[in-house]
Protein backbone atom coordinates (compact mmCIF):
# COMPACT_ATOMS: atom_id res chain seq x y z
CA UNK A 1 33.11 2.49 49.16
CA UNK A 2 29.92 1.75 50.77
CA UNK A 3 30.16 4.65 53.24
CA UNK A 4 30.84 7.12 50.16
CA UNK A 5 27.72 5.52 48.72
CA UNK A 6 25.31 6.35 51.63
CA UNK A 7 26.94 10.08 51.99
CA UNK A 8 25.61 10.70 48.17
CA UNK A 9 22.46 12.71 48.57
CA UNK A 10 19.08 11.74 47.86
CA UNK A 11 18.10 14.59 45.49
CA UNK A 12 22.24 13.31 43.32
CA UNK A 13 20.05 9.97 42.54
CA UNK A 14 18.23 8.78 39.95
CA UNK A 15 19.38 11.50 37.46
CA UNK A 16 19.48 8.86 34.42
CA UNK A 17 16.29 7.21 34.76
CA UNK A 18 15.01 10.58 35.89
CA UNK A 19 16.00 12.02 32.89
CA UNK A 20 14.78 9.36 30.28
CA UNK A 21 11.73 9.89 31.88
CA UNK A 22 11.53 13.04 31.13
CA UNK A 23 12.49 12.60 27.36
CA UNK A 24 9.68 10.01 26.84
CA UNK A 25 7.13 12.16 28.58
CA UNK A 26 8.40 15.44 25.92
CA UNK A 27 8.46 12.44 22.80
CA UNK A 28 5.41 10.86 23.94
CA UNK A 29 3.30 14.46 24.02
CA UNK A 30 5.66 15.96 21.23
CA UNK A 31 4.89 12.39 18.79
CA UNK A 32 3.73 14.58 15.73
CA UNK A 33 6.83 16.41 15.36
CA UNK A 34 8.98 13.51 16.00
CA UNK A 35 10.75 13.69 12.45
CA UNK A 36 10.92 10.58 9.87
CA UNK A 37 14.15 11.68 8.73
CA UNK A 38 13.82 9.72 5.62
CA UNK A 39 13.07 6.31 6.81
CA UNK A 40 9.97 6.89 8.67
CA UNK A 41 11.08 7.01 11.72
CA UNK A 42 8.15 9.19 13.47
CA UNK A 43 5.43 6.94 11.65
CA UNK A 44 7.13 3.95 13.44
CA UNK A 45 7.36 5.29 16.86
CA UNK A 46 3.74 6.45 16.82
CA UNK A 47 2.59 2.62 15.83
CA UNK A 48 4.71 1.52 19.13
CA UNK A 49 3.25 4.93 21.52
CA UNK A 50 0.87 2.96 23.33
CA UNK A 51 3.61 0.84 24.73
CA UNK A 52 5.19 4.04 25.62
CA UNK A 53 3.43 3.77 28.63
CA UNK A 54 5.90 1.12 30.09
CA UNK A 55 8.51 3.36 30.79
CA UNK A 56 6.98 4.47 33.88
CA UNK A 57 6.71 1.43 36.17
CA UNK A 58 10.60 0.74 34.68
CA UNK A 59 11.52 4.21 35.93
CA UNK A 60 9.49 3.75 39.15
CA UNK A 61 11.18 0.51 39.78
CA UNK A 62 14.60 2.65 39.30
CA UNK A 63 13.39 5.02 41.47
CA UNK A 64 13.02 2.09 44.60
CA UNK A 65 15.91 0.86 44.11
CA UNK A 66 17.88 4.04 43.62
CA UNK A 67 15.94 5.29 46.86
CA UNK A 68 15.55 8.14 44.28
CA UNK A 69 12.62 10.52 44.87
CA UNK A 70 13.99 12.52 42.08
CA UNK A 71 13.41 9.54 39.29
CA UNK A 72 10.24 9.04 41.31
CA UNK A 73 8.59 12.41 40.84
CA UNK A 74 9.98 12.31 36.78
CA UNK A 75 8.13 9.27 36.56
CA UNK A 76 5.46 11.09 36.83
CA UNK A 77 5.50 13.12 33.68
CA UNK A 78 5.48 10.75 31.10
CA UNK A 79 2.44 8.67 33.16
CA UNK A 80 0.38 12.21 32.85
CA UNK A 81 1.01 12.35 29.32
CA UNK A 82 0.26 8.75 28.51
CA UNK A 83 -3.05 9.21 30.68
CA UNK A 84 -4.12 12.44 28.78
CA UNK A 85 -3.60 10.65 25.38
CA UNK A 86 -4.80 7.58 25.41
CA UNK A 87 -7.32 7.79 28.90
CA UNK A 88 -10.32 8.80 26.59
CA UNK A 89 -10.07 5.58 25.25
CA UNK A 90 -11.13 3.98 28.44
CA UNK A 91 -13.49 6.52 29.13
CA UNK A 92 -17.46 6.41 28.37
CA UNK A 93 -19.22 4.16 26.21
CA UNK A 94 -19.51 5.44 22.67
CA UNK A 95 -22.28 7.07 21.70
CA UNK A 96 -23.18 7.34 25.02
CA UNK A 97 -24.67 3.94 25.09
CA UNK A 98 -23.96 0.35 26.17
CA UNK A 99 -20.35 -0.40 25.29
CA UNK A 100 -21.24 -3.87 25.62
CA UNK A 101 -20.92 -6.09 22.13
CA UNK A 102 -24.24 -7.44 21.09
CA UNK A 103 -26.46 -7.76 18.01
CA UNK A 104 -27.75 -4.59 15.61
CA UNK A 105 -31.21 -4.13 15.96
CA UNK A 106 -33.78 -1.53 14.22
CA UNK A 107 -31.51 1.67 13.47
CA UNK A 108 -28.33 -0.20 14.18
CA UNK A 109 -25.91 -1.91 12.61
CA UNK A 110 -23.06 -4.63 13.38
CA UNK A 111 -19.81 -4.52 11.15
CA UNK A 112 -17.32 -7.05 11.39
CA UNK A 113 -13.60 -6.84 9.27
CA UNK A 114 -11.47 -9.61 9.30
CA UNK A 115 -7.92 -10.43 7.45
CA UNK A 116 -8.97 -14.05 7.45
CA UNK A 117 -5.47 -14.86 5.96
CA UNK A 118 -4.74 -16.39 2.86
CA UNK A 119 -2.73 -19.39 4.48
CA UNK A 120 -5.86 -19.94 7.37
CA UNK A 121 -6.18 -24.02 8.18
CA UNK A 122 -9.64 -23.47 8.93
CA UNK A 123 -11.61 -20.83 6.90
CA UNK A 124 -15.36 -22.11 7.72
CA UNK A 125 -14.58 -22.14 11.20
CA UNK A 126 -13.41 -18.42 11.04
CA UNK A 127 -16.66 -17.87 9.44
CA UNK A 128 -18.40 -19.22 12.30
CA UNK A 129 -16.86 -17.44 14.48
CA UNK A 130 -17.37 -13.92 12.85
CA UNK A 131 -20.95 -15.26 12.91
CA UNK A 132 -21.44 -14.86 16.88
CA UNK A 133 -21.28 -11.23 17.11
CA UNK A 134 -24.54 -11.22 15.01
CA UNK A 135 -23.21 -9.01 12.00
CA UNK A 136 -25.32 -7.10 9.71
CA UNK A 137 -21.86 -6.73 7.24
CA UNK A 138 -19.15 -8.96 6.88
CA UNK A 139 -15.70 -7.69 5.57
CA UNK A 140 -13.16 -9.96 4.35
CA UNK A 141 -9.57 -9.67 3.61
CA UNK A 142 -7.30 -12.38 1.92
CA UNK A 143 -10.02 -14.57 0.58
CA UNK A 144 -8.62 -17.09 -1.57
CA UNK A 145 -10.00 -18.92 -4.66
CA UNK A 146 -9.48 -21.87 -2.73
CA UNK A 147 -11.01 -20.89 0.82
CA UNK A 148 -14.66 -18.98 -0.62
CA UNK A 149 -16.46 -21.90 -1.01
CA UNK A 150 -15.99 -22.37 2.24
CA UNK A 151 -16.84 -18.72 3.21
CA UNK A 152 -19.67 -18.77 1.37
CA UNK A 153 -20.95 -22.17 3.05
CA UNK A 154 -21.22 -20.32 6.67
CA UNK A 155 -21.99 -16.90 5.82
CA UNK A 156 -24.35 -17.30 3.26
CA UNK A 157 -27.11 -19.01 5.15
CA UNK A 158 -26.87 -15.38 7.62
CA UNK A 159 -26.01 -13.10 5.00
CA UNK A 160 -27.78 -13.48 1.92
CA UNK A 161 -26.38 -10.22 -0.18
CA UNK A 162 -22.66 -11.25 -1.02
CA UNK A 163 -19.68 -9.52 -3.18
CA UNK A 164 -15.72 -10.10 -3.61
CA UNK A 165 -13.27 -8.26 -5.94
CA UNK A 166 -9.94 -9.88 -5.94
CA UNK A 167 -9.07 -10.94 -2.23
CA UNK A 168 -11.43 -8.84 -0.81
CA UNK A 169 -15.29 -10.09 -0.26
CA UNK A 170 -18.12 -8.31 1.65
CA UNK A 171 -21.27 -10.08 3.19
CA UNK A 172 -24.51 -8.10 3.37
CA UNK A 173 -27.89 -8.24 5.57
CA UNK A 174 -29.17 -5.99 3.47
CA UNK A 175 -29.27 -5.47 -0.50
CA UNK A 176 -26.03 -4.85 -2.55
CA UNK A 177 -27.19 -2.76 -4.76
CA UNK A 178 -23.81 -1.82 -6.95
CA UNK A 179 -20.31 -2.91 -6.31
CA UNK A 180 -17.34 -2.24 -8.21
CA UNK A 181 -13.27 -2.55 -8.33
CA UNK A 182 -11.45 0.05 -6.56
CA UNK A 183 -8.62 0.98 -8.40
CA UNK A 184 -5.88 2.71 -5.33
CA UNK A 185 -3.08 1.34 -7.59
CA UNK A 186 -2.85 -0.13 -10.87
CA UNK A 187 -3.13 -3.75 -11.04
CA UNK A 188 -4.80 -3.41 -7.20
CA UNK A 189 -7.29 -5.65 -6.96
CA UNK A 190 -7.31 -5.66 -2.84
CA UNK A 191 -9.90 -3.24 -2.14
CA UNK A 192 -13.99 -2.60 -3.49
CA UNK A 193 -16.94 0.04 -3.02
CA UNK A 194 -20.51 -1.08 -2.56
CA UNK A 195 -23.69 0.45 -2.06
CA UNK A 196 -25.73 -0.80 0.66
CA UNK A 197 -29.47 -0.47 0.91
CA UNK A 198 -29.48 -0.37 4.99
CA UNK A 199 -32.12 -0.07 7.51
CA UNK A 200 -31.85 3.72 7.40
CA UNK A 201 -31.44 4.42 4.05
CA UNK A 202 -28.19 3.84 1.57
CA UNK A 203 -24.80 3.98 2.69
CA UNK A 204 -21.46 3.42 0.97
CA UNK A 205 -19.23 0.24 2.12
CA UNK A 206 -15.53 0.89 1.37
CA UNK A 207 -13.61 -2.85 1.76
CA UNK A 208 -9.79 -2.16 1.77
CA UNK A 209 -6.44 -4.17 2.45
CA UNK A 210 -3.26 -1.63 2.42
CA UNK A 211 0.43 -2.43 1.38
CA UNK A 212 2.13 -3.71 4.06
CA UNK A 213 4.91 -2.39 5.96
CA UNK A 214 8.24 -3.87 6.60
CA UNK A 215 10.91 -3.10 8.82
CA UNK A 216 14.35 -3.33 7.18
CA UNK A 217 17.43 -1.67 7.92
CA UNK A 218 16.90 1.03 5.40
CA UNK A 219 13.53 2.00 8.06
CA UNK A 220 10.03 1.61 7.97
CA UNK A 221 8.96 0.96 4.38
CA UNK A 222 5.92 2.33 4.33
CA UNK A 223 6.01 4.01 0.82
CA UNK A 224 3.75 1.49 -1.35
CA UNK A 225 0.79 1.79 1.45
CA UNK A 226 0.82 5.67 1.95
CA UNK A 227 0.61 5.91 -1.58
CA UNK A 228 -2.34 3.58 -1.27
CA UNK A 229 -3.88 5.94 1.45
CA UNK A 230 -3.43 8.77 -0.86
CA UNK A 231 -5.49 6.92 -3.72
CA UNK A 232 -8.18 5.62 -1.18
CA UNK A 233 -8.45 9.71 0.60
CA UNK A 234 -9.28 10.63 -2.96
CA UNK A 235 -11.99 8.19 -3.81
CA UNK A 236 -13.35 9.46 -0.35
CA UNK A 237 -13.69 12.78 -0.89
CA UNK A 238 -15.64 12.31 -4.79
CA UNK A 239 -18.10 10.12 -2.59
CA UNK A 240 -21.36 11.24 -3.21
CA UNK A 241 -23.15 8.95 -0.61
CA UNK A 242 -23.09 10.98 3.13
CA UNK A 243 -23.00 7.44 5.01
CA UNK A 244 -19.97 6.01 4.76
CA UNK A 245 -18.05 2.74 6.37
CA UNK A 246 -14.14 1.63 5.74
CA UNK A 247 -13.53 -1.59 6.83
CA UNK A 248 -10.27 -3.14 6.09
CA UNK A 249 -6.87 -4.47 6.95
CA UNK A 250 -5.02 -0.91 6.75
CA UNK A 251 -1.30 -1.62 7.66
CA UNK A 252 -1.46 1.06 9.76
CA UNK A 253 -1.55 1.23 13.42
CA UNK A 254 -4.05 3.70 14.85
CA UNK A 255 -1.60 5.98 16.50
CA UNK A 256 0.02 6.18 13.24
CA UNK A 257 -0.09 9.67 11.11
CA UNK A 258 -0.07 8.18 7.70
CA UNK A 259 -3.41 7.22 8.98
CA UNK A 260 -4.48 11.37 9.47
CA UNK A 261 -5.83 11.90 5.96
CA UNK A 262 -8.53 9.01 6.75
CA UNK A 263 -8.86 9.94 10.33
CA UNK A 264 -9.56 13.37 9.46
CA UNK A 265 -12.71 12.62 7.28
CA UNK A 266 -13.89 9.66 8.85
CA UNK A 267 -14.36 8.56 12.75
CA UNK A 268 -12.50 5.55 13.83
CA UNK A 269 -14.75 3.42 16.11
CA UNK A 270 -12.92 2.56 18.67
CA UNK A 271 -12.66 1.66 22.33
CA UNK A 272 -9.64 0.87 24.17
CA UNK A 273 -6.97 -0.09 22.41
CA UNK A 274 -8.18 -2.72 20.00
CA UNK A 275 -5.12 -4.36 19.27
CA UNK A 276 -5.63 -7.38 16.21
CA UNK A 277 -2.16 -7.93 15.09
CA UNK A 278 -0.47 -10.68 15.82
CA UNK A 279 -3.41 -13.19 16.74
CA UNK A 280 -1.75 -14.72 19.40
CA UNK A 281 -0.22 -11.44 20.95
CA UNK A 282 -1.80 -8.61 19.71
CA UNK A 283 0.65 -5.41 19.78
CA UNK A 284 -0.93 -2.81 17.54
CA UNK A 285 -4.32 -2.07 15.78
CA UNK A 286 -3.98 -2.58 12.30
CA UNK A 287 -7.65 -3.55 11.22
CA UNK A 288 -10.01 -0.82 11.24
CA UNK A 289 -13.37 0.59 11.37
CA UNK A 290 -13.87 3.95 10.13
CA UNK A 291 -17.25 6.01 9.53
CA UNK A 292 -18.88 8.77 8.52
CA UNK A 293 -22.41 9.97 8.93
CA UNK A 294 -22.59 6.45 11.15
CA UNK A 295 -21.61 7.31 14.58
CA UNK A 296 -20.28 4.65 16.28
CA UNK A 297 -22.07 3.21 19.42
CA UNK A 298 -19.59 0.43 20.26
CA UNK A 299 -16.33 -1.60 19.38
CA UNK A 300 -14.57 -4.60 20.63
CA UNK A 301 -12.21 -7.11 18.88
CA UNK A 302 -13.30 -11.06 18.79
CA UNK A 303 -11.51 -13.94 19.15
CA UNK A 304 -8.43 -15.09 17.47
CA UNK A 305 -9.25 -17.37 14.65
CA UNK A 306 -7.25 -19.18 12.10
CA UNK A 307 -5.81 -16.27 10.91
CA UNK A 308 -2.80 -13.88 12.33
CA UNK A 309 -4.98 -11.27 12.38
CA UNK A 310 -8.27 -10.88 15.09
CA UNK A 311 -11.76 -9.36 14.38
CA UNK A 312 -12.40 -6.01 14.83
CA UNK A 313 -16.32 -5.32 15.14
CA UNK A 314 -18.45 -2.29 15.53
CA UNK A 315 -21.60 -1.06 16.33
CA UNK A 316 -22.64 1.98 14.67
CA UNK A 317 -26.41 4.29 13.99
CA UNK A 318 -27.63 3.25 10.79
């Protein structure tokens, strides 16, 4: 047996892993027109893509052991592919500036969004944390009636403009100057618009948590926060105000093409991959920072806190 095994030829190994390779290289570069088939199956595969990239040191490891240069060389497809789409995250600083985190200043600002969670142990202390990137706006999602006053006792004191609609609350530097409900479903009351007077002149603050998602064994049920997308696209597209920031817990990871009718009208800020969700291993970036007319200088994620959800922050042109 073990003669008949060295007599196989090298190019007869490694056809299997080889050939997986291959098919997560083509569904990797081919992730738009990977079908949902009812149960949204491509939406779900393009939250998970970034870890796509795994299947090339498993191959490669195949490949030693196999003594396989043919699983070796088809290892190299799908590393190409990951490199080409997600590289640019890695690449230069935003805006062409420091990508390190640090406080707004003059025509800058600092945005911080934050599920805070409605079960957190210790909301002031999440408060304090949010405080030491040295934010100009404060977006918060899952503020309870119970856990404001303590919100209010640590940002307050930093940011003296203050609004909340429902669960959702935003903290200003600068003047609020009109804030209202934003209805993305009826009976919603997870999501507000405000005006902001800002450093460079007004700009429109969209605060926003999504359905969630839920994966059952009838597929990703992602119906209830598409719709929501649909609703929030629409109230995007009568703004009148050309500056424009989304902050928010979106249920969406940012692979994700239910996430395409916001990405197409507004810039995500990001760098790397950003993951917030779950706190204490984040897999996928759920929490975002979108602009428009704002360009985005630099992005980072804080901390865990109390919550199951970390910080995203940005720095953007005001």
């Amino acid at each position: 047996m073990s003669s008949r095994r060295r007599a196989v030829p090298v190019w007869r190994r490694g056809w299997v892993p080889g050939g997986l390779a291959l098919l997560a290289g083509l569904a990797v570069a081919g992730h738009r027109r990977v079908p949902d088939l009812g149960i949204h199956l491509g939406s779900l595969w393009e939250s998970v893509l970034p870890w796509s990239g795994l299947v090339v040191p498993v191959v490669l490891l195949c490949a030693v052991l196999r003594r396989s240069p043919v699983a070796a060389c088809a290892a190299v497809v799908p590393a190409v592919v990951w490199a080409a789409l997600f590289g640019p995250l890695f690449g230069p600083p935003l805006g062409g500036g420091g990508g390190a985190p640090g406080a707004g200043s003059g025509s800058q600002l600092t945005v911080v969004t934050h599920n805070v969670g409605a079960d957190n142990p210790d909301p002031a202390g999440t408060a304090r944390a949010l405080l030491v990137a040295h934010p100009d706006l404060v977006a918060l999602e899952e503020v309870t009636d119970a856990a404001l006053p303590a919100y209010q006792g640590a940002l307050d004191g930093e940011l003296a403009y203050r609004v909340r609609i429902g669960t959702v609350a935003l903290w200003s530097r600068y003047p609020v100057t009109d804030a209202r409900r934003l209805t993305i479903d009826p009976g919603w009351s997870r999501s507000l618009r405000a005006e902001v007077r800002g450093p460079g002149g007004p700009l429109a603050v969209y605060v926003a948590h999504l359905a969630s998602v839920r994966l059952t064994f009838d597929g990703f049920t992602a119906g209830h926060r598409d719709r929501n997308i649909g609703a929030l696209v629409r109230a995007l597209d009568e703004e009148p105000l050309r500056k424009v920031l989304l902050l928010g817990d979106l249920n969406a990871a940012a692979g994700d093409r239910a996430l395409a009718p916001l990405t197409s009208r507004l810039a995500p800020a990001e760098r790397g991959f950003g993951f917030t969700w779950p706190a204490a291993l984040p897999l996928a970036r759920i929490d975002h920072i979108l602009t428009r007319g704002l360009p985005a200088t630099a992005a980072w994620t804080l901390p865990a806190t109390g919550s199951d959800h970390r910080p995203a922050a940005a720095r953007v042109r005001a």
